[in-house]
N, C-alpha and C. Protein backbone atom coordinates (compact mmCIF):
# COMPACT_ATOMS: atom_id res chain seq x y z
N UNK A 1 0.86 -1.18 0.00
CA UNK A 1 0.00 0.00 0.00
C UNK A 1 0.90 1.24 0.00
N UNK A 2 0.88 2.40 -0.86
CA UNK A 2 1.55 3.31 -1.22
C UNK A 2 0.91 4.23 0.25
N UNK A 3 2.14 5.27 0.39
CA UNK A 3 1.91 6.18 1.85
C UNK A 3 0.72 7.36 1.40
N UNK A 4 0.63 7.45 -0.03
CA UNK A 4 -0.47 8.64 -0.35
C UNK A 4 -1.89 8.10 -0.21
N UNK A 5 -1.63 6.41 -0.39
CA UNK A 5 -3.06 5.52 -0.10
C UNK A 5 -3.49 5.79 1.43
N UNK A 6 -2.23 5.63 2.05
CA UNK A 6 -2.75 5.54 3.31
C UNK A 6 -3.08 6.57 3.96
N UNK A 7 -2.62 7.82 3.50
CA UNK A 7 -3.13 8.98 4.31
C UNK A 7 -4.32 9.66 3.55
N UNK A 8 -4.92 9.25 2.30
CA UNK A 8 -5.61 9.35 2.01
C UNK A 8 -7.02 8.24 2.72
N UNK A 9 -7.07 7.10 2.74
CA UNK A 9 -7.75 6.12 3.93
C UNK A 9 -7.79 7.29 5.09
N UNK A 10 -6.81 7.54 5.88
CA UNK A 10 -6.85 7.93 7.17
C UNK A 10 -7.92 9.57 7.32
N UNK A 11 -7.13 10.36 6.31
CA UNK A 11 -7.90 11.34 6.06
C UNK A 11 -9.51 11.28 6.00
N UNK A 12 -9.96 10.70 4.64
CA UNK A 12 -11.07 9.92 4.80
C UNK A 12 -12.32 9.76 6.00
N UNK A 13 -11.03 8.53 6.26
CA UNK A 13 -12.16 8.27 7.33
C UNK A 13 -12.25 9.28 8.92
N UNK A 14 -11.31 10.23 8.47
CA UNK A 14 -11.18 11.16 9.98
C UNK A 14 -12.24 12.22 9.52
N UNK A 15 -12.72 12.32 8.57
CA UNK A 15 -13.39 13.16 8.29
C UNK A 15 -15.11 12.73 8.16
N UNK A 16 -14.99 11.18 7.71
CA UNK A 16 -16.41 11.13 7.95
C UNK A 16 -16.72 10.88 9.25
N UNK A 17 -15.57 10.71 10.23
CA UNK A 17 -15.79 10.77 11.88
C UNK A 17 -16.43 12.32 12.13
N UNK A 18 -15.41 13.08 11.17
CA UNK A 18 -16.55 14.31 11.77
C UNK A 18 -17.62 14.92 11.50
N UNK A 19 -18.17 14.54 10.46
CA UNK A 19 -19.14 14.15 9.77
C UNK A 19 -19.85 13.58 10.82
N UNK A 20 -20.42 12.39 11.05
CA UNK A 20 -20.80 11.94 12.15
C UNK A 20 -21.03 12.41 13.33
N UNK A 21 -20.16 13.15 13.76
CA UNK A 21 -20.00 14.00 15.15
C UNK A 21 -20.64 15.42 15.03
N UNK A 22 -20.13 15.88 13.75
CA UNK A 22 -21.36 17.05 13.65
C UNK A 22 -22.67 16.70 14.00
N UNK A 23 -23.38 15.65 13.19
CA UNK A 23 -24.64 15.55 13.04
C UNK A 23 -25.17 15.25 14.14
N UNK A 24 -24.60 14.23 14.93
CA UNK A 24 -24.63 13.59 16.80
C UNK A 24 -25.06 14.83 17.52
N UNK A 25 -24.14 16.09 17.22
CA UNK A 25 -24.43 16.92 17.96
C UNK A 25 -24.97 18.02 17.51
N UNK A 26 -25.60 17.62 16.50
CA UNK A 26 -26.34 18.84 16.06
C UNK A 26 -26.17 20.07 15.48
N UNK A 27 -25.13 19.94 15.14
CA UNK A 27 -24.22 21.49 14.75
C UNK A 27 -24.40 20.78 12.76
N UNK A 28 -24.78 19.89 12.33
CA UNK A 28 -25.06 19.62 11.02
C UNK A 28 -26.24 19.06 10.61
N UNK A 29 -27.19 19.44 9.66
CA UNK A 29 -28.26 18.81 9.68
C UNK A 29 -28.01 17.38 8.61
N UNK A 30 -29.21 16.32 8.92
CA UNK A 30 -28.72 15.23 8.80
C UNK A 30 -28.84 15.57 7.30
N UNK A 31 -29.56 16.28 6.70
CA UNK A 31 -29.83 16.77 4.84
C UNK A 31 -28.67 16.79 4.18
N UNK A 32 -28.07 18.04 4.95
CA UNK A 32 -26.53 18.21 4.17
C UNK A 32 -26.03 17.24 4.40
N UNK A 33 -25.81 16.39 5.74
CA UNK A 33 -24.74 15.45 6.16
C UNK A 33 -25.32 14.24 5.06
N UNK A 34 -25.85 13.70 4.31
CA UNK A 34 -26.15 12.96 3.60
C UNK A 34 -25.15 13.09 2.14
N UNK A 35 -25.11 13.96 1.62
CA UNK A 35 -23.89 14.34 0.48
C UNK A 35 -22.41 14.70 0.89
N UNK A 36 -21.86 15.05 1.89
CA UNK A 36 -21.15 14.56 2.55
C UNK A 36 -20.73 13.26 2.61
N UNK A 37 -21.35 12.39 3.44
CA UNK A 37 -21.49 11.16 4.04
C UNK A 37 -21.08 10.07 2.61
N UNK A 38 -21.55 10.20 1.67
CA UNK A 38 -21.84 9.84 0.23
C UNK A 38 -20.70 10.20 -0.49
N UNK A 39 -20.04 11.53 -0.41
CA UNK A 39 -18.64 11.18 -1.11
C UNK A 39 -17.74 10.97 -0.80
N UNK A 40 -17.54 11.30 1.17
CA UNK A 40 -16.38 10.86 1.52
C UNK A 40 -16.22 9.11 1.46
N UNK A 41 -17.98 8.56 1.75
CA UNK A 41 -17.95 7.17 1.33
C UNK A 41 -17.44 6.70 0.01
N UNK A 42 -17.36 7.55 -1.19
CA UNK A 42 -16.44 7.12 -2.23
C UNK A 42 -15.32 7.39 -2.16
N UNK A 43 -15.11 8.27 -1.64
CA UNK A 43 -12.94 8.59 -1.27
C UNK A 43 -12.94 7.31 -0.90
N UNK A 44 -13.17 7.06 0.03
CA UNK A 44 -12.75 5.97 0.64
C UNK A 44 -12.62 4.37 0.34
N UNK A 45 -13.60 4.21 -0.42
CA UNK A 45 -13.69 2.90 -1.67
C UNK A 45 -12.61 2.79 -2.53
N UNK A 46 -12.40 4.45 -3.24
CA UNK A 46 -11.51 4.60 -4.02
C UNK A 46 -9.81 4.52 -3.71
N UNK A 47 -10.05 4.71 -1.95
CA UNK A 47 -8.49 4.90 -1.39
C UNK A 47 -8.04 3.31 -0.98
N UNK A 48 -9.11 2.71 -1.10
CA UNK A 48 -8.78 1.41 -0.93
C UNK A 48 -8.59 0.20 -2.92
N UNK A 49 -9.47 0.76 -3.31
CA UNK A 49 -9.70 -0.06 -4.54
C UNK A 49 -9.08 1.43 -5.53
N UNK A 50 -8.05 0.83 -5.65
CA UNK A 50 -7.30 1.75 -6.66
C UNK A 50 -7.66 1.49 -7.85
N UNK A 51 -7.58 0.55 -8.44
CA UNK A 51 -7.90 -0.15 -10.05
C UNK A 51 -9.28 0.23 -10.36
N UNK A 52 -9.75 0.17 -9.50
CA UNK A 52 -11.63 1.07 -9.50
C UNK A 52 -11.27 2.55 -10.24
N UNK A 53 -10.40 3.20 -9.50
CA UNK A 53 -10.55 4.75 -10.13
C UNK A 53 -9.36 4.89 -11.02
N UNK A 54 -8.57 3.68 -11.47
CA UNK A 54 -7.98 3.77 -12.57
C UNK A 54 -9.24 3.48 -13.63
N UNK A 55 -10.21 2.57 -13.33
CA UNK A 55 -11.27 1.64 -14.91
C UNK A 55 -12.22 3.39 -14.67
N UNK A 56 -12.36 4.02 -13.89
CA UNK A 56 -13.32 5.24 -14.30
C UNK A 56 -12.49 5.83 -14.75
N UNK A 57 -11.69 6.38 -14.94
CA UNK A 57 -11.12 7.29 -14.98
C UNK A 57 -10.56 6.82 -16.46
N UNK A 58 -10.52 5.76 -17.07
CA UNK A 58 -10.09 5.61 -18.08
C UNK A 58 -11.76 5.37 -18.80
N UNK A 59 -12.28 5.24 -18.36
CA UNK A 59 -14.45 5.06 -18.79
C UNK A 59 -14.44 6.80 -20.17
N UNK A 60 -13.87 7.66 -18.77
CA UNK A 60 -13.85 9.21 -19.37
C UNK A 60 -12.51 9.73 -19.90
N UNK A 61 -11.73 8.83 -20.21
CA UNK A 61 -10.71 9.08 -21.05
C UNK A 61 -9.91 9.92 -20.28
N UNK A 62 -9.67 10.01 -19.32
CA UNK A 62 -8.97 10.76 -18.74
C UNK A 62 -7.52 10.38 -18.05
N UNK A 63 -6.83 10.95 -18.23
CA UNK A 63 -5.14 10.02 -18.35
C UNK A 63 -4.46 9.74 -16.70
N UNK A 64 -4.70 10.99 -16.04
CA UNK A 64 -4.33 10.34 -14.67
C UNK A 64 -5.44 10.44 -13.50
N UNK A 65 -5.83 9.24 -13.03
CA UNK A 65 -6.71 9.73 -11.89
C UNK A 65 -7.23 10.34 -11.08
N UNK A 66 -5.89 11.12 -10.69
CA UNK A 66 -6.06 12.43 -10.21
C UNK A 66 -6.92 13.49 -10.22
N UNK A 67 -6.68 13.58 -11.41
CA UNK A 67 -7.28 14.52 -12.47
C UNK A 67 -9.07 14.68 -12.25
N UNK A 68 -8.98 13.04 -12.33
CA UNK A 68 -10.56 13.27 -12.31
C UNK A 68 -11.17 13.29 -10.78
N UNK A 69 -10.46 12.77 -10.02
CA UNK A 69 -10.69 13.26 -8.42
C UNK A 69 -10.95 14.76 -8.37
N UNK A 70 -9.88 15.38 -8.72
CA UNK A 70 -9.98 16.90 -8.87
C UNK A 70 -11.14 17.30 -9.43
N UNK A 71 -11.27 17.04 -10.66
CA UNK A 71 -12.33 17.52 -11.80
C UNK A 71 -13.84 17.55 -10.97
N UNK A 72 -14.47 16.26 -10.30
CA UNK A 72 -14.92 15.89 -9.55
C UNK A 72 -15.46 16.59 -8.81
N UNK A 73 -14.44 16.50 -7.67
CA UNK A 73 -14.21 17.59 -6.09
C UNK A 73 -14.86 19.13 -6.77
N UNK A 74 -14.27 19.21 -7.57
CA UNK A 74 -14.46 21.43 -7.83
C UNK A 74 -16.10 20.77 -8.49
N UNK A 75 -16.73 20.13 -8.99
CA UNK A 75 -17.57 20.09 -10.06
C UNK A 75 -18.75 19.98 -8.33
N UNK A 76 -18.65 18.87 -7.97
CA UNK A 76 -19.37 18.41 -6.73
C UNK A 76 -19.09 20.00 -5.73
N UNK A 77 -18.05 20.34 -5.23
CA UNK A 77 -18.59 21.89 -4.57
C UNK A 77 -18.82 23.37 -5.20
N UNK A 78 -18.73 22.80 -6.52
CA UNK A 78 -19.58 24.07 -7.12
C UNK A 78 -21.18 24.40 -7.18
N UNK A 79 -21.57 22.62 -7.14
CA UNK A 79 -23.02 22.31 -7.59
C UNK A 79 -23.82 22.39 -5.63
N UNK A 80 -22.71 22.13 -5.39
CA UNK A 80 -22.86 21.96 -3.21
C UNK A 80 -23.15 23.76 -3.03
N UNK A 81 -22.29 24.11 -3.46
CA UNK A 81 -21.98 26.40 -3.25
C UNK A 81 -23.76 26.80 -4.02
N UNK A 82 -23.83 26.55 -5.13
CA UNK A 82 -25.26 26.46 -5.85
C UNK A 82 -26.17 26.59 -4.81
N UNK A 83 -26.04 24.97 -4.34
CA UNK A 83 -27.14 24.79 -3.56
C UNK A 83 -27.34 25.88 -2.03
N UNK A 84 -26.58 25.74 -1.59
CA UNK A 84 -26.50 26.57 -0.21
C UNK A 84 -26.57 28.03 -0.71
N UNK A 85 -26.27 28.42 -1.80
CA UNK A 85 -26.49 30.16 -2.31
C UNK A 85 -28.00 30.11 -2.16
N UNK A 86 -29.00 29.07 -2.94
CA UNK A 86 -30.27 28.91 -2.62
C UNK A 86 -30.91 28.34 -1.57
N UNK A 87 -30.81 28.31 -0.85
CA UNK A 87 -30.72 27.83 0.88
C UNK A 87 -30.90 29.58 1.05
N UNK A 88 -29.17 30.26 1.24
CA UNK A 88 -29.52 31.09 2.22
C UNK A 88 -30.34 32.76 1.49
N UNK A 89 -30.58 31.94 -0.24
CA UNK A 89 -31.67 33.12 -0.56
C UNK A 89 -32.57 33.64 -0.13
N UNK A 90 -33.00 31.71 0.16
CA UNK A 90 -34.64 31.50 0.54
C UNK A 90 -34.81 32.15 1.86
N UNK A 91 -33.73 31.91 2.56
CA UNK A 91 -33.35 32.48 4.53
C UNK A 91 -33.63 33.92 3.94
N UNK A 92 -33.24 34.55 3.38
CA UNK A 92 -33.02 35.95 3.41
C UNK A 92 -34.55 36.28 3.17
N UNK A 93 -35.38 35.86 2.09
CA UNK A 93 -36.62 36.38 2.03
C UNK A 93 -37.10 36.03 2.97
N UNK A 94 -37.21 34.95 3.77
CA UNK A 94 -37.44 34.49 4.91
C UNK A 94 -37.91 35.50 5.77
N UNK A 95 -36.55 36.09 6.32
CA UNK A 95 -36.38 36.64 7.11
C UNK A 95 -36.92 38.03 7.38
N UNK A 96 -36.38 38.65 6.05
CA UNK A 96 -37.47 39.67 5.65
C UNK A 96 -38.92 40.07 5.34
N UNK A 97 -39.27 39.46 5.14
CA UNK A 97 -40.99 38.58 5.41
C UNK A 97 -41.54 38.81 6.90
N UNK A 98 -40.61 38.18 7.92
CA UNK A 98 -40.92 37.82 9.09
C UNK A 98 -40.61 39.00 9.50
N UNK A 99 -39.74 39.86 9.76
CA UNK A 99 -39.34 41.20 10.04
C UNK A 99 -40.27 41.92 10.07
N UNK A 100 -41.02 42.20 8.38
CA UNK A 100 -41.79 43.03 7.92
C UNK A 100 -43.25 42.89 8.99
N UNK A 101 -43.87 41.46 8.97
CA UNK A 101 -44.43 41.11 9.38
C UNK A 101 -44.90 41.34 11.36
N UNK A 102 -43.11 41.30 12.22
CA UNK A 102 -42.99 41.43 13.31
C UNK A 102 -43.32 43.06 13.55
N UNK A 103 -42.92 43.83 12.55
CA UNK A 103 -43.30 45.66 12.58
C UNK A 103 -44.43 45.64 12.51
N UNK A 104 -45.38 44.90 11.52
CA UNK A 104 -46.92 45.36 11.33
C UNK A 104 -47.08 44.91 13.57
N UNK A 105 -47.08 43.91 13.40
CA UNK A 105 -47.59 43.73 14.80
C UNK A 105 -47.39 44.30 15.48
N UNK A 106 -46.13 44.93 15.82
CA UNK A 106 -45.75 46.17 16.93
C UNK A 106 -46.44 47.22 16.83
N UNK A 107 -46.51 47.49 15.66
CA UNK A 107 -47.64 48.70 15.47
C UNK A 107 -49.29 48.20 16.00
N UNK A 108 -49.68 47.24 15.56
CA UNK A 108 -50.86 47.12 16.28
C UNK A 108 -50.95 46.74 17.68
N UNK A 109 -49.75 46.29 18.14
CA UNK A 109 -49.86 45.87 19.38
C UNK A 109 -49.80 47.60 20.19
N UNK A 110 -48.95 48.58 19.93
CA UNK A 110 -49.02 50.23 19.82
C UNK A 110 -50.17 51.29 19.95
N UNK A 111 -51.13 50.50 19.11
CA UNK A 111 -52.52 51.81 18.51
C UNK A 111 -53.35 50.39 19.73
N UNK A 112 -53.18 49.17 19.99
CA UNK A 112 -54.44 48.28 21.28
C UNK A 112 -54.05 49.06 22.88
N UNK A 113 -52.70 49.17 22.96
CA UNK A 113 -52.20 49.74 23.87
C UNK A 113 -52.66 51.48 23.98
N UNK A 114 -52.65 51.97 23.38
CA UNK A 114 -53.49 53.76 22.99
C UNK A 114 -54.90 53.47 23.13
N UNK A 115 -55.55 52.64 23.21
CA UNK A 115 -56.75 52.12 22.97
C UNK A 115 -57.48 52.17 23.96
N UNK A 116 -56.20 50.96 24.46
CA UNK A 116 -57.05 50.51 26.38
C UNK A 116 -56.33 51.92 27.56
N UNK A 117 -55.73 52.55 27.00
CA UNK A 117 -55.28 53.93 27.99
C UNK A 117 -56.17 55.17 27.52
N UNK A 118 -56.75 55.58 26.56
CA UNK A 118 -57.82 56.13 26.22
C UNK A 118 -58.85 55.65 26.92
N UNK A 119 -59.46 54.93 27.24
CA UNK A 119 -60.45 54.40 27.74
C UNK A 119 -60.87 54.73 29.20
């Protein structure tokens, strides 16, 4: 076993430990932790079964494995950045919504209060 195999294994799996440990404790929801969970589970196939990501990697014509790990990785957190840009869109109208919403009430809670002291 080559030393880049193995610290690639170790890496790996130290990471879907934290993976795991996020979610245990709540600091990750189990949604995201699912795509996560899913590719570090292929690092890890791959850090063990080398000849696996030599036969893909030659599937897409692509000359060193590497390559397509890389290609991969940026392609998978570009489409991951995507997603969470629309996540925290949706938060933002969200939020603003609810804001808008929390002012109308202050104001009426304002003119009930003028109401019952008039009285």
């Amino acid at each position: 076993m080559l030393r880049i195999q193995i610290i690639t294994i170790i890496a790996s799996l130290a990471f879907l430990f934290l993976v795991f440990r996020m979610v245990v404790k709540g600091r990750l929801r189990e949604e995201y932790s699912i795509i996560w969970l899913l590719f570090t589970g292929i690092l890890v196939v791959f850090s063990f079964w080398e000849k696996g990501l030599l036969l893909v990697s030659n599937m897409f014509g692509i000359y060193l494995p590497a390559n397509l790990v890389f290609t991969i990785s940026i392609f998978i957190a570009l489409v991951y950045l995507l997603h969470l840009s629309v996540v925290a869109s949706k938060l933002q109208k969200q939020n603003k919504l609810l804001a808008q919403e929390m002012a109308l009430m202050k104001i009426e809670i304002e003119k009930m209060k003028e109401e019952i002291k008039s009285e």
